[in-house]
PDB file of N, CA and C in Angstrom:
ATOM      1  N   UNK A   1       0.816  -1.188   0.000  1.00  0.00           N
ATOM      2  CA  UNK A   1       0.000   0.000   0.000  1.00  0.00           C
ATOM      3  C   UNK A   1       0.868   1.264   0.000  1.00  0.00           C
ATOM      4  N   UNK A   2       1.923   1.232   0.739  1.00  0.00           N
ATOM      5  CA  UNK A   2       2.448   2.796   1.195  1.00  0.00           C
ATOM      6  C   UNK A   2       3.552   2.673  -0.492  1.00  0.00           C
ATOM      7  N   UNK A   3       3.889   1.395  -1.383  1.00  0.00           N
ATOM      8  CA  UNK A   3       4.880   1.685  -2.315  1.00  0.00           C
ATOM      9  C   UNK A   3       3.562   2.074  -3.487  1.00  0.00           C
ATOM     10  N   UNK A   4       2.127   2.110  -3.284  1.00  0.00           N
ATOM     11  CA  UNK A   4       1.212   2.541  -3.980  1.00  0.00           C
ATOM     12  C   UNK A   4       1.220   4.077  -3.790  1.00  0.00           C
ATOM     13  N   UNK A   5       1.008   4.349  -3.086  1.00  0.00           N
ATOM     14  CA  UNK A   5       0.859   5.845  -2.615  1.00  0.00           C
ATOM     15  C   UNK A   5       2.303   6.502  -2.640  1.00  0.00           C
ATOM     16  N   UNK A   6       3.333   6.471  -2.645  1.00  0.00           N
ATOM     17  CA  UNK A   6       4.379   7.001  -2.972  1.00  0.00           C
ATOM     18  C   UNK A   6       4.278   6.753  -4.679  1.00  0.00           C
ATOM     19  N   UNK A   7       3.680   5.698  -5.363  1.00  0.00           N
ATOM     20  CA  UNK A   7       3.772   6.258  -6.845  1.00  0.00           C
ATOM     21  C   UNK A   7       3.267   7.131  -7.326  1.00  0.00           C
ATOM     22  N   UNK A   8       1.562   6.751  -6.235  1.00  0.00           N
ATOM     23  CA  UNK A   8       1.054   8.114  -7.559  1.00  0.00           C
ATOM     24  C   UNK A   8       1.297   9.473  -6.647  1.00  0.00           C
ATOM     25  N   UNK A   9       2.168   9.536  -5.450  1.00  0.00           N
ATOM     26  CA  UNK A   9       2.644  11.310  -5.625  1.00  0.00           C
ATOM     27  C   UNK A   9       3.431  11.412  -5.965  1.00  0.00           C
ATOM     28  N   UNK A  10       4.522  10.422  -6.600  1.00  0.00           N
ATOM     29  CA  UNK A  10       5.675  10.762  -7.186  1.00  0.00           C
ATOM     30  C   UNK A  10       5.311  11.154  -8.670  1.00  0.00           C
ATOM     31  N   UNK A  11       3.985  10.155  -9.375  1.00  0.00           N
ATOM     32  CA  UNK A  11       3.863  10.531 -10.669  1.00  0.00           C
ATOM     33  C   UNK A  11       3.302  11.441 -10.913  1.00  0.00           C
ATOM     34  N   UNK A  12       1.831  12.621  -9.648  1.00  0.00           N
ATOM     35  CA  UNK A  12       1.365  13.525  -9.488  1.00  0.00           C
ATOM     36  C   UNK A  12       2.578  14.862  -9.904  1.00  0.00           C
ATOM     37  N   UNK A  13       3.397  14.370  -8.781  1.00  0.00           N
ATOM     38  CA  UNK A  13       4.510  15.609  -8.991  1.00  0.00           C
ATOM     39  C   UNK A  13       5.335  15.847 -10.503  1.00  0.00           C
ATOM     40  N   UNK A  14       5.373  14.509 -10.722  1.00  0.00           N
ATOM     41  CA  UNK A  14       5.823  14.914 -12.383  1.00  0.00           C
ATOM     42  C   UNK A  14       5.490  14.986 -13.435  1.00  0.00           C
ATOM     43  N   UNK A  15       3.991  15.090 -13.137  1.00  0.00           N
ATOM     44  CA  UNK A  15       3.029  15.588 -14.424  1.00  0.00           C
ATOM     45  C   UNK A  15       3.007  16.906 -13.746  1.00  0.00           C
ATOM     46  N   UNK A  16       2.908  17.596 -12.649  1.00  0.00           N
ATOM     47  CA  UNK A  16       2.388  18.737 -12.560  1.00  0.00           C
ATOM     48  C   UNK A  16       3.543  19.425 -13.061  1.00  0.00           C
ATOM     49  N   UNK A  17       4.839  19.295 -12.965  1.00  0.00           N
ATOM     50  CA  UNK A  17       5.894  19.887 -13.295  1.00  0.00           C
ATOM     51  C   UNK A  17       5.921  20.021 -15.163  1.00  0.00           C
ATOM     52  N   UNK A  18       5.512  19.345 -16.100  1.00  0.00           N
ATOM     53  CA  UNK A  18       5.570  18.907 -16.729  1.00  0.00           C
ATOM     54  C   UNK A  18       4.693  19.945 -17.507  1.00  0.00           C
ATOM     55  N   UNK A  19       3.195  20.457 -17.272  1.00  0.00           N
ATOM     56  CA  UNK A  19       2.713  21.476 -17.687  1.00  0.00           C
ATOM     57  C   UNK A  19       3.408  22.665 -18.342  1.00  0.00           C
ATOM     58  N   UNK A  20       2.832  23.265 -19.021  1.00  0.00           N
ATOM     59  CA  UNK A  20       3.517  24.487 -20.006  1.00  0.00           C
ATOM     60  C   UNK A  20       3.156  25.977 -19.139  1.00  0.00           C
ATOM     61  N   UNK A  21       4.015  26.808 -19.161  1.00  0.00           N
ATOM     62  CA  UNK A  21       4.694  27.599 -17.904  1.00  0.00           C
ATOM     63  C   UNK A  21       3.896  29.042 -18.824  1.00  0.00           C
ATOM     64  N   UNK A  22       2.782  30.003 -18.560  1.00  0.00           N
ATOM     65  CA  UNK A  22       2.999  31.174 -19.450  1.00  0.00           C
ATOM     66  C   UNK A  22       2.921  32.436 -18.661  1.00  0.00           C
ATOM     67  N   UNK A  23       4.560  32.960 -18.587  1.00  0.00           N
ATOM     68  CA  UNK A  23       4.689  33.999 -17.866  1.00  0.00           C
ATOM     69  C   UNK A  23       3.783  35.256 -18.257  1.00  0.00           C
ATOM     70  N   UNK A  24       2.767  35.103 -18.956  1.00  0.00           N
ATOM     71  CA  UNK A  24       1.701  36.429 -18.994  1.00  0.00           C
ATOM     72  C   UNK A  24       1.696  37.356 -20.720  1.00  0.00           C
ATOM     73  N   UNK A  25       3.355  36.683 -21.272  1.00  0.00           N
ATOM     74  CA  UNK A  25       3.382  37.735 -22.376  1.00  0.00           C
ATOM     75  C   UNK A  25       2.663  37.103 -23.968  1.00  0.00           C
ATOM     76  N   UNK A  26       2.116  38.450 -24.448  1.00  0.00           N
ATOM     77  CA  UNK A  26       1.675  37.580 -25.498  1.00  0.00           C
ATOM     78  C   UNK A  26       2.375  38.946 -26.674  1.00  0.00           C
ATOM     79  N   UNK A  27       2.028  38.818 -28.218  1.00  0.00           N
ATOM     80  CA  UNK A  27       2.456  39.481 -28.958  1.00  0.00           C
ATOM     81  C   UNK A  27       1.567  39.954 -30.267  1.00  0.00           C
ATOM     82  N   UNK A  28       1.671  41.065 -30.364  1.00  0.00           N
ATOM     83  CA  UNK A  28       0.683  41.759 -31.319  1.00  0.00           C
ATOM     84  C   UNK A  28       1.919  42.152 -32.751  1.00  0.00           C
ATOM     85  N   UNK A  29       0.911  42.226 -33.773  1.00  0.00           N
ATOM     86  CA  UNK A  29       1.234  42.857 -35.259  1.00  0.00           C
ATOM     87  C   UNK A  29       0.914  43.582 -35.579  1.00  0.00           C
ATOM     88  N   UNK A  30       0.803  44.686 -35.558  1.00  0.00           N
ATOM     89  CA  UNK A  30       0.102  45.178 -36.706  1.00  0.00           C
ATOM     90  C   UNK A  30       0.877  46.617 -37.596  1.00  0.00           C
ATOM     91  N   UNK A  31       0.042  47.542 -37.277  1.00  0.00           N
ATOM     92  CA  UNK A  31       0.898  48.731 -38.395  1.00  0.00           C
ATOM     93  C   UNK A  31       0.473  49.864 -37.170  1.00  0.00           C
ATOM     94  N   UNK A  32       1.755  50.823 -37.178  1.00  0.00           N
ATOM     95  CA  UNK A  32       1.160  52.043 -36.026  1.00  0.00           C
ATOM     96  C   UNK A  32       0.572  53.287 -36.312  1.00  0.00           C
ATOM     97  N   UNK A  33      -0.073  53.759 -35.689  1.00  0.00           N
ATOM     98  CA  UNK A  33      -1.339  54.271 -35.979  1.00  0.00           C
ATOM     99  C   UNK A  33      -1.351  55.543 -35.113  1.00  0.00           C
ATOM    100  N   UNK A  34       0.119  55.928 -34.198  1.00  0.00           N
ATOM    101  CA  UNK A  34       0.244  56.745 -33.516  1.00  0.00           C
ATOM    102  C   UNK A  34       1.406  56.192 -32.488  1.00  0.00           C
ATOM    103  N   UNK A  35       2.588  57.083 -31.877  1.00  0.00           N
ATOM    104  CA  UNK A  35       3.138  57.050 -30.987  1.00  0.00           C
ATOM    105  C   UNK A  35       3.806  57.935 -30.204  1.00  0.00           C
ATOM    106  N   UNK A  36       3.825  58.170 -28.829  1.00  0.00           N
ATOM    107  CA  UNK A  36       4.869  59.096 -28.047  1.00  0.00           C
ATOM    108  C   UNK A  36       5.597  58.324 -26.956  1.00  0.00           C
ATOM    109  N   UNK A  37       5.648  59.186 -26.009  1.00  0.00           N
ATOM    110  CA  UNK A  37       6.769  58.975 -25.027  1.00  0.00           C
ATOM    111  C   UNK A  37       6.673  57.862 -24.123  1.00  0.00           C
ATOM    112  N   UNK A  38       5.142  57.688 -23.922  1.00  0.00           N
ATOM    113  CA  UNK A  38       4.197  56.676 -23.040  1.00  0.00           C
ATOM    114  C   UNK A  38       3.392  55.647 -23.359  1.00  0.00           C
ATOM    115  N   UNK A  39       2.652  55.808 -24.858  1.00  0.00           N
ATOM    116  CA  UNK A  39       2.265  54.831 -25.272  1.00  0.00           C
ATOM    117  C   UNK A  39       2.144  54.812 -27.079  1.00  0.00           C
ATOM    118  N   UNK A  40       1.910  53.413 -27.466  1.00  0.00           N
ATOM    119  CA  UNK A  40       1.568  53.687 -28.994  1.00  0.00           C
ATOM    120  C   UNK A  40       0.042  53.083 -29.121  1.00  0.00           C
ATOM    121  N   UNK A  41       0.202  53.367 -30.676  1.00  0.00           N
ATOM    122  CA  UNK A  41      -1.353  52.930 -30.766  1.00  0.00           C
ATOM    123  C   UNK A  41      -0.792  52.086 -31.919  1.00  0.00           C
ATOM    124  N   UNK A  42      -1.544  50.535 -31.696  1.00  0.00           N
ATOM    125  CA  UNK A  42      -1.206  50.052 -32.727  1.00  0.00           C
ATOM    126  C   UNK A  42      -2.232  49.162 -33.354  1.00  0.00           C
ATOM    127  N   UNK A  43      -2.731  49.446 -34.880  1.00  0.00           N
ATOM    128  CA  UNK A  43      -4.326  48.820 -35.117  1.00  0.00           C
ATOM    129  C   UNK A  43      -5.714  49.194 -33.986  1.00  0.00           C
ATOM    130  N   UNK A  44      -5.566  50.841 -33.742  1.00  0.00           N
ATOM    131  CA  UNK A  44      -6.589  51.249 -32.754  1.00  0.00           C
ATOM    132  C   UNK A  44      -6.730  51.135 -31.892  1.00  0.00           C
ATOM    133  N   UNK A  45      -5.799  49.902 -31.407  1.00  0.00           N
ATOM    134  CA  UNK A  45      -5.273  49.635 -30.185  1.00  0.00           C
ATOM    135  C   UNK A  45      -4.366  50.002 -29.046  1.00  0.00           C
ATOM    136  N   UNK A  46      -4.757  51.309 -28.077  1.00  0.00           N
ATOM    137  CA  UNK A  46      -3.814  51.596 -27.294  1.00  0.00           C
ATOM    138  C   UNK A  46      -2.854  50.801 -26.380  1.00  0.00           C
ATOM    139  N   UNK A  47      -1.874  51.050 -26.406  1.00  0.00           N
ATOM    140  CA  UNK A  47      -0.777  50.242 -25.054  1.00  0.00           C
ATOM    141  C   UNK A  47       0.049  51.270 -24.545  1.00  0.00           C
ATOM    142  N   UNK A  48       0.284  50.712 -23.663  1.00  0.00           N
ATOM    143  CA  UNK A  48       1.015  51.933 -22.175  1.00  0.00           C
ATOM    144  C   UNK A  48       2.681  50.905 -23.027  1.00  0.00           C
ATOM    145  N   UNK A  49       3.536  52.121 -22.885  1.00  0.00           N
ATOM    146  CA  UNK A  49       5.195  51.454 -22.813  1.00  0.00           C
ATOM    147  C   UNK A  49       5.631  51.347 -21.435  1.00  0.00           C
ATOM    148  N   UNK A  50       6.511  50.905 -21.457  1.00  0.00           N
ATOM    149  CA  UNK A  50       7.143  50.363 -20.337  1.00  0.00           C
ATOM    150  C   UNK A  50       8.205  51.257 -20.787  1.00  0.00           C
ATOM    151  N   UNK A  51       8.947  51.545 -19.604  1.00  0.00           N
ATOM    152  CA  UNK A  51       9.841  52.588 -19.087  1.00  0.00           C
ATOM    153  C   UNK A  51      11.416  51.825 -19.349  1.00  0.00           C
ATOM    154  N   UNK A  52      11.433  50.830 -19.561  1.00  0.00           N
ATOM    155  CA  UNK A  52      12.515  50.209 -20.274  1.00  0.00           C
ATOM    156  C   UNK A  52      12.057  48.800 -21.260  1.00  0.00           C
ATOM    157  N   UNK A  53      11.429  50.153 -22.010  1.00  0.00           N
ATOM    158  CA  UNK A  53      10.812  49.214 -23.638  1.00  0.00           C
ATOM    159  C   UNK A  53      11.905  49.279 -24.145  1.00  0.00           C
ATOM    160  N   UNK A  54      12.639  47.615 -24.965  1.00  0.00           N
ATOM    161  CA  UNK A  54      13.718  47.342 -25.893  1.00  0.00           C
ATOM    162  C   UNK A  54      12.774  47.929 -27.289  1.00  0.00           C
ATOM    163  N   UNK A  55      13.743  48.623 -28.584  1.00  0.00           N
ATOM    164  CA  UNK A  55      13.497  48.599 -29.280  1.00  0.00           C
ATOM    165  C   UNK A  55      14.617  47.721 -30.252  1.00  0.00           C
ATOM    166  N   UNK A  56      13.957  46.866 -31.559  1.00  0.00           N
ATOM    167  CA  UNK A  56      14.927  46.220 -32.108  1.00  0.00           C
ATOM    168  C   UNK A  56      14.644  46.832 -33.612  1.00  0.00           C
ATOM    169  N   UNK A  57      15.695  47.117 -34.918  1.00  0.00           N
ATOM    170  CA  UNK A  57      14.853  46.685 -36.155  1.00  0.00           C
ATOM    171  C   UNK A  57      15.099  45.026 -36.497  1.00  0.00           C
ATOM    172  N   UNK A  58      14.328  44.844 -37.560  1.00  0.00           N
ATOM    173  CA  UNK A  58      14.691  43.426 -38.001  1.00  0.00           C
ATOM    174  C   UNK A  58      14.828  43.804 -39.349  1.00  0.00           C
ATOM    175  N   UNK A  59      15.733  43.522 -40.393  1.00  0.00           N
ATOM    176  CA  UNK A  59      15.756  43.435 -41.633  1.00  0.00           C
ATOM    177  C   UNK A  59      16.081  42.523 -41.615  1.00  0.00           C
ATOM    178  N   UNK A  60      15.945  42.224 -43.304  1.00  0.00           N
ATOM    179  CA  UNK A  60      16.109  41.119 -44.168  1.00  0.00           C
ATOM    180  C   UNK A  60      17.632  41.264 -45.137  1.00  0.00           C
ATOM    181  N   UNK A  61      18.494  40.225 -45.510  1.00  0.00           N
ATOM    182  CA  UNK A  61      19.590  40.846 -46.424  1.00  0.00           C
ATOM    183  C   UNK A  61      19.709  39.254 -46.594  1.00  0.00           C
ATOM    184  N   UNK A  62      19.561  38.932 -48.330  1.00  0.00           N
ATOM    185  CA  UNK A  62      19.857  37.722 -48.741  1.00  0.00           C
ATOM    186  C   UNK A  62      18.998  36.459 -48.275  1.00  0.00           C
ATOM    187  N   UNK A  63      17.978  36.794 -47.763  1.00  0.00           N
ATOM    188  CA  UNK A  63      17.427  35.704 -46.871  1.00  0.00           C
ATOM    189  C   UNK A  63      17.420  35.673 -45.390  1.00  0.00           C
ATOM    190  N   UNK A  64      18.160  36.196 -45.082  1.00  0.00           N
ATOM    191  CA  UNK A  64      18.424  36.107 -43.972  1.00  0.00           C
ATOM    192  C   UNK A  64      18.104  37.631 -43.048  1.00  0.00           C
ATOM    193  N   UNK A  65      17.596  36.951 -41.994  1.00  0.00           N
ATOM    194  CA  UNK A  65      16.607  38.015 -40.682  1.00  0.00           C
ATOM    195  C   UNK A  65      17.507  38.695 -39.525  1.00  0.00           C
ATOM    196  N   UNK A  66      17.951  39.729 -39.309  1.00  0.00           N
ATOM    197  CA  UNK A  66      18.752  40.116 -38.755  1.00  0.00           C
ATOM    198  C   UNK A  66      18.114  41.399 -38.116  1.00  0.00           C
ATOM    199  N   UNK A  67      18.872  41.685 -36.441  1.00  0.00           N
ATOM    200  CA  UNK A  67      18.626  42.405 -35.733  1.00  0.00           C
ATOM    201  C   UNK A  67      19.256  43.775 -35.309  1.00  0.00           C
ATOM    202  N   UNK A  68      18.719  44.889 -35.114  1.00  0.00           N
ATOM    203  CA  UNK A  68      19.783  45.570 -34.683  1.00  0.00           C
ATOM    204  C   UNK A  68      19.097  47.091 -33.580  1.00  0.00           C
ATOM    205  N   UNK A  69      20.118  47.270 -32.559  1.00  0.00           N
ATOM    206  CA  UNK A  69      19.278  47.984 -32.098  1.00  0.00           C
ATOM    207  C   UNK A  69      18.489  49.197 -32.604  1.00  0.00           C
ATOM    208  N   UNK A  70      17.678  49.771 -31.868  1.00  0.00           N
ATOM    209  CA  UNK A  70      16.865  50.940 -32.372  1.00  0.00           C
ATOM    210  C   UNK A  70      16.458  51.945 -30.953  1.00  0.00           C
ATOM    211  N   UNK A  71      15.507  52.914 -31.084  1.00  0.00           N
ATOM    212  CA  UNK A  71      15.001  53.499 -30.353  1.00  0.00           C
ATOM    213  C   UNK A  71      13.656  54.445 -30.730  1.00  0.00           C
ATOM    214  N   UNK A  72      13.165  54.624 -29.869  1.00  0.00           N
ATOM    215  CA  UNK A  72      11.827  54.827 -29.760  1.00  0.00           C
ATOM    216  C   UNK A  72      10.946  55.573 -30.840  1.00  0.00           C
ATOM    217  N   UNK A  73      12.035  56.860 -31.414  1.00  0.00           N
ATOM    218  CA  UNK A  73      12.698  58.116 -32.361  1.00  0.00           C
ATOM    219  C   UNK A  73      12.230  57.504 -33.645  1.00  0.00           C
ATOM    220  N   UNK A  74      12.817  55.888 -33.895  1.00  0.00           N
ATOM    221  CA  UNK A  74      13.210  55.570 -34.969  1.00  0.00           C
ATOM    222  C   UNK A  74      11.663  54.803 -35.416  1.00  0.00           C
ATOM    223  N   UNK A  75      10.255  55.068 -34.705  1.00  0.00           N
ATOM    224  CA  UNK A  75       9.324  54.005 -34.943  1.00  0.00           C
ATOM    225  C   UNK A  75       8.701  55.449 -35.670  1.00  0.00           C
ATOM    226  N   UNK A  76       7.953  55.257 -36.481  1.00  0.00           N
ATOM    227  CA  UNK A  76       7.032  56.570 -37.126  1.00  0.00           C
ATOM    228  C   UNK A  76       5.238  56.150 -37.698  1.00  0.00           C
ATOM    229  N   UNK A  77       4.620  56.589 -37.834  1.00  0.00           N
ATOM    230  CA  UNK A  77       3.620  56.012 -38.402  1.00  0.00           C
ATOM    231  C   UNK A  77       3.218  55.476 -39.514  1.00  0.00           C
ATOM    232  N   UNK A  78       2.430  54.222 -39.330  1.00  0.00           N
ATOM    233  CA  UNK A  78       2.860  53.485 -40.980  1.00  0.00           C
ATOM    234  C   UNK A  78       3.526  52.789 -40.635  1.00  0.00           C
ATOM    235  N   UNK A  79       4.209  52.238 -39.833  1.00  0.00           N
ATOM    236  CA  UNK A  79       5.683  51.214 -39.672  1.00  0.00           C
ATOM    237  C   UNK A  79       4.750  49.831 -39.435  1.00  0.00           C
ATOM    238  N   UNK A  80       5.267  48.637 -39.910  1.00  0.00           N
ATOM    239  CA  UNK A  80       4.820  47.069 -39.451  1.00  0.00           C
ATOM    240  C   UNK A  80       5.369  47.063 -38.084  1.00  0.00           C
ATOM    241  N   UNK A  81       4.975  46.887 -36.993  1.00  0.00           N
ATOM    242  CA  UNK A  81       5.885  46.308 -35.650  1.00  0.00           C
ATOM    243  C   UNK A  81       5.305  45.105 -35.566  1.00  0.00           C
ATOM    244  N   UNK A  82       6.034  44.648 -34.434  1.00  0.00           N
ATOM    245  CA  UNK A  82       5.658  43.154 -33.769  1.00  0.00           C
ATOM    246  C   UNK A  82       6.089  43.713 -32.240  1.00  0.00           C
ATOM    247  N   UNK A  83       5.086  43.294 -31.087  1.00  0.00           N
ATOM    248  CA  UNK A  83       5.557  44.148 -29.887  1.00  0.00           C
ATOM    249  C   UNK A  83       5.274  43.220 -29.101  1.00  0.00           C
ATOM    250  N   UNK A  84       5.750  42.835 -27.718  1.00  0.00           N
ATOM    251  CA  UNK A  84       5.524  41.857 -26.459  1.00  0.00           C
ATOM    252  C   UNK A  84       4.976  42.841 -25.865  1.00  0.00           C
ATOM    253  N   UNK A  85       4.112  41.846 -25.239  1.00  0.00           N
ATOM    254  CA  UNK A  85       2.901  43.232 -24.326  1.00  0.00           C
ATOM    255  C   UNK A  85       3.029  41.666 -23.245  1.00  0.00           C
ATOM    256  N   UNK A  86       2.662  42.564 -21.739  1.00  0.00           N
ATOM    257  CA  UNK A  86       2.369  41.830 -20.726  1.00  0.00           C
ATOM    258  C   UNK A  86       0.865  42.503 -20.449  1.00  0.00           C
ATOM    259  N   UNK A  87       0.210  42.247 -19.938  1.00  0.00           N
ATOM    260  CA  UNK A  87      -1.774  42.902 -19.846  1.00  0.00           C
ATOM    261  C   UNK A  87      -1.227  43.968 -20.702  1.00  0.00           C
ATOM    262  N   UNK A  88      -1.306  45.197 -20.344  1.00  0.00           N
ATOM    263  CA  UNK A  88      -1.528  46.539 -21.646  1.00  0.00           C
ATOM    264  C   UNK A  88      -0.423  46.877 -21.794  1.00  0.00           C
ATOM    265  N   UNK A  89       0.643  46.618 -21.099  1.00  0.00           N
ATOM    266  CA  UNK A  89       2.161  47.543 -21.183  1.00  0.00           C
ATOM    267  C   UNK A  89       3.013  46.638 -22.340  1.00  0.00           C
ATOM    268  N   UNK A  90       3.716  47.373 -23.222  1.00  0.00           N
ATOM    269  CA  UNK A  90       4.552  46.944 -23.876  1.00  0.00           C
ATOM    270  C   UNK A  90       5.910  46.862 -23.722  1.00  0.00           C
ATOM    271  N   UNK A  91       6.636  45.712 -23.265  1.00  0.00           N
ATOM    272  CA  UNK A  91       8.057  45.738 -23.206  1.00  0.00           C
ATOM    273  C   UNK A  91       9.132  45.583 -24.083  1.00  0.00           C
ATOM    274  N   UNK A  92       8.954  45.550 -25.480  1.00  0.00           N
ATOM    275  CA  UNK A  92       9.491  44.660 -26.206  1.00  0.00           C
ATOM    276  C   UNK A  92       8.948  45.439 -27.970  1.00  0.00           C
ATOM    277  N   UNK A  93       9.643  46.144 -28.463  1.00  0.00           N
ATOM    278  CA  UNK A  93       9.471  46.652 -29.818  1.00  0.00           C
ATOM    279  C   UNK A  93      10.364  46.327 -31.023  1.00  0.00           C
ATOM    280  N   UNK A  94       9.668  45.200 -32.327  1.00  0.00           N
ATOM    281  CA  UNK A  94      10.463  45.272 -32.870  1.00  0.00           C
ATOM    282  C   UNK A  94       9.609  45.804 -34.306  1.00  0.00           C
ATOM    283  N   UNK A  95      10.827  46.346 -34.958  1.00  0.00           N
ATOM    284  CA  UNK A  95       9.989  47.367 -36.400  1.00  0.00           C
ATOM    285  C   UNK A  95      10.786  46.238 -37.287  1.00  0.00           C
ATOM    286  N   UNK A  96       9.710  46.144 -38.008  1.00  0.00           N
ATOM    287  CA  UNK A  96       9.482  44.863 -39.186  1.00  0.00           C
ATOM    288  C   UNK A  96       9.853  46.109 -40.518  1.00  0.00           C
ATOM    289  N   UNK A  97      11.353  45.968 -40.486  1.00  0.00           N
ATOM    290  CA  UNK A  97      11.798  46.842 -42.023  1.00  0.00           C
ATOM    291  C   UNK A  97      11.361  46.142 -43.297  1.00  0.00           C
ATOM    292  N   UNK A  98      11.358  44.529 -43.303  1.00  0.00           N
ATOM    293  CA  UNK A  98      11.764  43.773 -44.293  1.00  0.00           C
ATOM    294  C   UNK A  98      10.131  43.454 -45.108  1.00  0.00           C
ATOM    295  N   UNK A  99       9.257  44.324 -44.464  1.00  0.00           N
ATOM    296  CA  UNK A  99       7.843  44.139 -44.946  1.00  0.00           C
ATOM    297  C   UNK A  99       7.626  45.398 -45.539  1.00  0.00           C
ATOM    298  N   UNK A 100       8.217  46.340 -45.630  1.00  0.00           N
ATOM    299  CA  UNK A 100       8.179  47.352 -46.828  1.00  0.00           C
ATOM    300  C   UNK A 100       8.112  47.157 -48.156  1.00  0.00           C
TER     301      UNK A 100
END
């Protein structure tokens, strides 16, 4: 009995571990539609920035997808982004050059 009950909390514990983990962030596309110091608007959609929002560009050269830094200056309206948002705040900006 007791080498019964030590299996199934041993096998309890390693299915629960085993589950998929989602720290909260998810990610939007679209085209911007407005931005300043605090938030953008992107597809009508307002978001608050985060106070140490990464900006990245991504181009394309030969096939190949490449990164490089950017800043906030460098996003304008009309631009493709791709952005990590946690609930409304955005941490995470990257401007999609290679879709021009």
């Amino acid at each position: 009995m007791k080498k019964a009950v030590l299996i199934f909390v041993v096998f309890f514990i390693c299915a629960g571990t085993a589950l998929p983990y989602n720290d909260g962030h998810s990610t939007v596309t679209g085209i911007v539609n407005e931005i300043s110091s605090g938030f953008i608007v992107i597809d009508d959609e307002k978001y608050a920035l985060s106070p140490k929002c990464k900006v990245t560009i991504e181009y394309k050269v030969d096939n190949a997808f490449y990164l490089k830094p950017a800043r906030l200056v460098d996003i304008s309206r009309g631009y493709s982004v791709s952005v990590v948002k946690i609930a409304n705040t955005v941490t995470e900006i990257k401007i999609e050059r290679w879709k021009r």
